[in-house]
C-alpha atoms as a PDB file:
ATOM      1  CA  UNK A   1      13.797 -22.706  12.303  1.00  0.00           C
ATOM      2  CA  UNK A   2      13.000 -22.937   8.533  1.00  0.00           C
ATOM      3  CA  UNK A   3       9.356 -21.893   9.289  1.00  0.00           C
ATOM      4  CA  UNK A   4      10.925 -18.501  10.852  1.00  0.00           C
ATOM      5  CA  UNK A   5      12.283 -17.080   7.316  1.00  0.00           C
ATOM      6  CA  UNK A   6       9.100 -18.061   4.879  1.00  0.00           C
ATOM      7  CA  UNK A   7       6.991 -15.614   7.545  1.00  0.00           C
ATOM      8  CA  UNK A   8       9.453 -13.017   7.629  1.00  0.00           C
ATOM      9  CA  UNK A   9       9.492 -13.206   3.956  1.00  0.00           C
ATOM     10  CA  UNK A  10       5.799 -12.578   3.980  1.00  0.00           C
ATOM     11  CA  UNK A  11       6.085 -10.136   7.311  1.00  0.00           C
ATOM     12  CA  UNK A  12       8.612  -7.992   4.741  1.00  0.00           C
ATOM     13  CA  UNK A  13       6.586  -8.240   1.458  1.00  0.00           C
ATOM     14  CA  UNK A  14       3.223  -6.898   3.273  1.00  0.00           C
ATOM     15  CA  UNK A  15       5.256  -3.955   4.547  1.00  0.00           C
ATOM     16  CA  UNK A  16       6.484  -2.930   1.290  1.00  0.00           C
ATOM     17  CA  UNK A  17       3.131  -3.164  -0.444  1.00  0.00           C
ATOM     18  CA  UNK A  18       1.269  -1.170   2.132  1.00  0.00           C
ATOM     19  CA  UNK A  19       4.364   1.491   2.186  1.00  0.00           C
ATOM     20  CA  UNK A  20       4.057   1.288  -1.804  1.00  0.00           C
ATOM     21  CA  UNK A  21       0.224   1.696  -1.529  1.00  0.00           C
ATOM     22  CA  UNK A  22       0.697   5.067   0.795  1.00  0.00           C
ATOM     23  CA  UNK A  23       3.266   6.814  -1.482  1.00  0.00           C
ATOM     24  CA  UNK A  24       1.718   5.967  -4.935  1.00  0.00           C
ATOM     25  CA  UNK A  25      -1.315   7.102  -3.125  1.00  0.00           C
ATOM     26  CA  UNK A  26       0.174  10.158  -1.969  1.00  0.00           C
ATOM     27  CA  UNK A  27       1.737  10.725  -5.393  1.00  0.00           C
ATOM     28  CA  UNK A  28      -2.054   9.680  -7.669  1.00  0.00           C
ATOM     29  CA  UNK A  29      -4.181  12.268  -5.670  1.00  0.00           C
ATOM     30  CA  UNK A  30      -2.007  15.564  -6.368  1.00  0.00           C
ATOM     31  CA  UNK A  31      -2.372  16.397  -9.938  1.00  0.00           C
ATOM     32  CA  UNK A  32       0.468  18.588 -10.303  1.00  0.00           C
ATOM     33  CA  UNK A  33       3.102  17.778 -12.565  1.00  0.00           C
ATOM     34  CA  UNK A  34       5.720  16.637 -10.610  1.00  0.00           C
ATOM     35  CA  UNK A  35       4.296  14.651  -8.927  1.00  0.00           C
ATOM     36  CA  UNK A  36       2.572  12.847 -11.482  1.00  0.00           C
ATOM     37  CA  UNK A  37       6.115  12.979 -13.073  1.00  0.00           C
ATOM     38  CA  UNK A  38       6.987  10.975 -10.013  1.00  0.00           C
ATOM     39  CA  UNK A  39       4.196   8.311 -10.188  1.00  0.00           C
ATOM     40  CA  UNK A  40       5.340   7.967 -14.123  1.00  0.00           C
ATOM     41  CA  UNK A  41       8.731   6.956 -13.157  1.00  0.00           C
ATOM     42  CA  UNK A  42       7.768   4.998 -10.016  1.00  0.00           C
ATOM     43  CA  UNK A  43       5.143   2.915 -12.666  1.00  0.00           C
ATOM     44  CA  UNK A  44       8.770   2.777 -14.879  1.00  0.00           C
ATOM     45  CA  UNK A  45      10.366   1.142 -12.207  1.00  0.00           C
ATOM     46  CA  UNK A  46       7.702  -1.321 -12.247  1.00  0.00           C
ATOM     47  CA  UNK A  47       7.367  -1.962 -15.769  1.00  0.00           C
ATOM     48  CA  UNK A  48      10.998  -2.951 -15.381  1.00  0.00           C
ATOM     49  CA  UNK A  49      10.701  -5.446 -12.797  1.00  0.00           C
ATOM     50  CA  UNK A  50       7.864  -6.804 -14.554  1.00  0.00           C
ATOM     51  CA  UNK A  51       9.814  -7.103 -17.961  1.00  0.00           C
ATOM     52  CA  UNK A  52      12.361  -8.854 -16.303  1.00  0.00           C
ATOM     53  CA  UNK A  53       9.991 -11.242 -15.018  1.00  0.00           C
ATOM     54  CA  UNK A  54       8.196 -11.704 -17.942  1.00  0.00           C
ATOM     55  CA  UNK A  55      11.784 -12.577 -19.612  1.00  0.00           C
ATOM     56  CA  UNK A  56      13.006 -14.851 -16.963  1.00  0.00           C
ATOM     57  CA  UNK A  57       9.435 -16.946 -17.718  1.00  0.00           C
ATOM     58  CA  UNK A  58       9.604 -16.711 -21.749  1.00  0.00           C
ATOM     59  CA  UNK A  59      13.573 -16.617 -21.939  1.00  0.00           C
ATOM     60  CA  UNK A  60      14.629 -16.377 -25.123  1.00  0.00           C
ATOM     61  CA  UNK A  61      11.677 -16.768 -27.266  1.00  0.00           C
ATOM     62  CA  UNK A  62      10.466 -13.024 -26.307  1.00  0.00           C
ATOM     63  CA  UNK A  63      11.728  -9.550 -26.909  1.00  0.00           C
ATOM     64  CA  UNK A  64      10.245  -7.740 -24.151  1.00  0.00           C
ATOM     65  CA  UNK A  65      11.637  -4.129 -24.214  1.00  0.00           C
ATOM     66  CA  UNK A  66      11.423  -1.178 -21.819  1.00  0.00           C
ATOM     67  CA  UNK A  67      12.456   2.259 -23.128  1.00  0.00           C
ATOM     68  CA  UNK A  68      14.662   4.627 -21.263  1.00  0.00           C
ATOM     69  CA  UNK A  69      12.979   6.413 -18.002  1.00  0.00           C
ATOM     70  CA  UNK A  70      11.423   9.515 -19.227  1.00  0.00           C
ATOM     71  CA  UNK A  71      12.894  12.829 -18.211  1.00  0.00           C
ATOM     72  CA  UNK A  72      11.206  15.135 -16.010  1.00  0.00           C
ATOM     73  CA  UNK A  73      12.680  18.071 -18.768  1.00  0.00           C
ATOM     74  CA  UNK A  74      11.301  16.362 -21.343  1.00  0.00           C
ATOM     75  CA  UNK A  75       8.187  17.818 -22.956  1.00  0.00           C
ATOM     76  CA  UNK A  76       5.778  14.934 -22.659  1.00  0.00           C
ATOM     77  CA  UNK A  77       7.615  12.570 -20.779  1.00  0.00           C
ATOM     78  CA  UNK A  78       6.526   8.788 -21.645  1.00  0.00           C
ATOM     79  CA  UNK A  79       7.965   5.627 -21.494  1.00  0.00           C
ATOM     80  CA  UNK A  80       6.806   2.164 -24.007  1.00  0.00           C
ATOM     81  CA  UNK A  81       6.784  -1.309 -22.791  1.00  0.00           C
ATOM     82  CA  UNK A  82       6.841  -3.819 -26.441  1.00  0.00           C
ATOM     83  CA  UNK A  83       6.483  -7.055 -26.330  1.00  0.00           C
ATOM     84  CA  UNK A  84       7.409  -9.161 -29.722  1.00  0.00           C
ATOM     85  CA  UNK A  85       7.901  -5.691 -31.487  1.00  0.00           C
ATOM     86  CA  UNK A  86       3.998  -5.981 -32.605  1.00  0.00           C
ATOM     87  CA  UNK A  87       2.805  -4.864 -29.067  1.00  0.00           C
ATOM     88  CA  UNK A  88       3.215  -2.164 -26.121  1.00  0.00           C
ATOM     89  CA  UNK A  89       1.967  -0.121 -23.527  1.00  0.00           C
ATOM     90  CA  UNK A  90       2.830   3.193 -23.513  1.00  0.00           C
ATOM     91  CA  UNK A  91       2.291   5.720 -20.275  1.00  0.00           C
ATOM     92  CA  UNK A  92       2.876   9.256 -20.526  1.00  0.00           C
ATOM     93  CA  UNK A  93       1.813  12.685 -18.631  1.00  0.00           C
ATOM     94  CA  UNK A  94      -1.069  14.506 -20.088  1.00  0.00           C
ATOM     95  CA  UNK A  95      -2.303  17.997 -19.167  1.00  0.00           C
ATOM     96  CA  UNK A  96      -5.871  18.565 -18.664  1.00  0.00           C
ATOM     97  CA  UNK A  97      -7.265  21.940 -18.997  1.00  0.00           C
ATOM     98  CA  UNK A  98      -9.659  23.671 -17.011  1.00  0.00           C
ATOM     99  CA  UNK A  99     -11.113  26.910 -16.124  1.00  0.00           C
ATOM    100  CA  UNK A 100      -9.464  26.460 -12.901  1.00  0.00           C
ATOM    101  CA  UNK A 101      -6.240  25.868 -14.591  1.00  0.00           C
ATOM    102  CA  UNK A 102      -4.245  22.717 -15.565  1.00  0.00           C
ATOM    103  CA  UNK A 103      -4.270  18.995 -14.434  1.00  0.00           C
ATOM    104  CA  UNK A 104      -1.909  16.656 -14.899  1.00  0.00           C
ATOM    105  CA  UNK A 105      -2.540  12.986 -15.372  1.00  0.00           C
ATOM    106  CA  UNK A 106      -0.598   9.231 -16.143  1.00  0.00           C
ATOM    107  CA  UNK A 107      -2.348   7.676 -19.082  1.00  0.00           C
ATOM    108  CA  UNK A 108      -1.856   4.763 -20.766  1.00  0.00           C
ATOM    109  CA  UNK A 109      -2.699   3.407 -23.776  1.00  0.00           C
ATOM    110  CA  UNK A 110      -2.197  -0.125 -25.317  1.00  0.00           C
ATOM    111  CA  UNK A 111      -1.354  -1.416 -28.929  1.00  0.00           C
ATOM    112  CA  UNK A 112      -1.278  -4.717 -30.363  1.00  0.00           C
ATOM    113  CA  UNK A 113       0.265  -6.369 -33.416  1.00  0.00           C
ATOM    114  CA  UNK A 114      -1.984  -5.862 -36.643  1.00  0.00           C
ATOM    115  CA  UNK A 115      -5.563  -4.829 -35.387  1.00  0.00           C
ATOM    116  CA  UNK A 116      -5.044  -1.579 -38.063  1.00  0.00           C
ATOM    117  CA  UNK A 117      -6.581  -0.163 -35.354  1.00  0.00           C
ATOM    118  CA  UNK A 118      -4.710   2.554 -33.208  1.00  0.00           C
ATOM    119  CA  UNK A 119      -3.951   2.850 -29.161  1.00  0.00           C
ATOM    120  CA  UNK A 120      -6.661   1.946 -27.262  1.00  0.00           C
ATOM    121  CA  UNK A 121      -7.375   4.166 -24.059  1.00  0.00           C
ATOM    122  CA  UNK A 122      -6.289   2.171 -20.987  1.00  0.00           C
ATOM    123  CA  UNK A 123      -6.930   4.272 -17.651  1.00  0.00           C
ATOM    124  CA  UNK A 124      -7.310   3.451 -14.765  1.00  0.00           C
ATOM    125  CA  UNK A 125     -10.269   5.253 -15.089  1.00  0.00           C
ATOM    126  CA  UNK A 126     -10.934   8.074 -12.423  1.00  0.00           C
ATOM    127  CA  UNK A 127     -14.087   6.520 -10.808  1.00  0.00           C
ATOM    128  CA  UNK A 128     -12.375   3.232 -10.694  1.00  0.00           C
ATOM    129  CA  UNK A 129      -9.281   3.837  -8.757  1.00  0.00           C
ATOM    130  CA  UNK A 130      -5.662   4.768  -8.984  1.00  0.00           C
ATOM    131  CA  UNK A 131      -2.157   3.329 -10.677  1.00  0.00           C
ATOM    132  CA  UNK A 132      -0.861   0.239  -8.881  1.00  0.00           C
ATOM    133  CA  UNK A 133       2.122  -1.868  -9.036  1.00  0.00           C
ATOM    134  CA  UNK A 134      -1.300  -4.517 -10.046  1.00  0.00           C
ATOM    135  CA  UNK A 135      -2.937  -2.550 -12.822  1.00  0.00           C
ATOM    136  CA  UNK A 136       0.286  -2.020 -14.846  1.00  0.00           C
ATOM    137  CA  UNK A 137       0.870  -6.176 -14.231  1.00  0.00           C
ATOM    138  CA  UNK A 138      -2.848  -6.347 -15.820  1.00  0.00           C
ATOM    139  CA  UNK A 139      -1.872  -4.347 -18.689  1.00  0.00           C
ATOM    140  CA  UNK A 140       1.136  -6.508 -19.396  1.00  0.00           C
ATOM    141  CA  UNK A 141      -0.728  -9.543 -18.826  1.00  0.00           C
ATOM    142  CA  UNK A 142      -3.316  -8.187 -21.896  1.00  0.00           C
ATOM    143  CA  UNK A 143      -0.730  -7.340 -24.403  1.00  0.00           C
ATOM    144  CA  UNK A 144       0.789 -10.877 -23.457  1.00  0.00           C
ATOM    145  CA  UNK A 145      -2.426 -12.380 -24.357  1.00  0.00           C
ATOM    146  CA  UNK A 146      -3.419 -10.905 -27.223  1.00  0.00           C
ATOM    147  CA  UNK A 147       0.768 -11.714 -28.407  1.00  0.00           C
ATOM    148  CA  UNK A 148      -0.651 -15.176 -26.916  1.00  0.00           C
ATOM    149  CA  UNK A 149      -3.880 -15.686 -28.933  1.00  0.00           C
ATOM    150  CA  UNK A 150      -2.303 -14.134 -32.036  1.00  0.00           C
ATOM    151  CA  UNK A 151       0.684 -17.108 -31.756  1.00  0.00           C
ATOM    152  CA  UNK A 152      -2.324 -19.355 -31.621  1.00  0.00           C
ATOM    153  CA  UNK A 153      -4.296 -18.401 -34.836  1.00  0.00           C
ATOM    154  CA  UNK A 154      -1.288 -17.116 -36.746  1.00  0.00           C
END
């Protein structure tokens, strides 16, 4: 009977992603701004879960921080993700203009501890796809390397 729950588990997990898939989907291809308000805060709610996941691997030894949800009032509504207070990802919604009128977008862009350097652009590009629960992960995963490799030689 054991075998039963580990499938359901499974069963359950592929049904989310796929309904996750169709409404970020959904949400990515309109480029108005509310609903690329609403694929900011969905990719908040993720950036949660993953901080919390990333904390319950590091524990205490890293400050992983997730600012407030932005406010669909607000301005430019963004959100930051630091890790170690020398790195983040920050998304926001950005306006592009055009003849035809405005179009909104999600960006990202990604800083890391002491490179003097600003934010680095970090899509998803247009020709390469749309914002998943997956690409945000990969983001993370990059600023926790470079926090990684910069524990190493420092």
């Amino acid at each position: 009977m054991s075998s039963v729950e580990p499938f359901a588990q499974r069963v359950q997990s592929l049904r989310e992603t796929w309904l996750e898939r169709r409404m970020v989907k959904a949400l990515a291809s309109a480029h108005d701004r509310e609903s690329q308000f609403q694929l900011l805060a969905t990719l908040h709610q993720w950036a949660l879960q993953a901080a919390a996941d990333i904390q319950r691997v590091y524990g205490e030894t890293l400050i992983v921080e997730v600012s407030p949800a932005p406010e669909a009032a607000d301005v430019s509504p963004c959100f930051h993700v630091v890790v170690d207070r020398g790195y983040s990802v920050s998304f926001g919604l950005a306006e592009r203009r055009r003849a035809s009128g405005g179009s909104w977008f999600v960006d990202a862009s990604v800083m890391g501890g002491g490179r003097g350097g600003g934010a680095i652009a970090a899509g998803p590009e247009r020709r390469n796809g749309q914002w998943t629960r997956g690409r945000l992960e990969e983001l993370l995963l990059s600023v926790l390397g470079a926090y990684e490799r910069a524990s190493v030689a420092g």
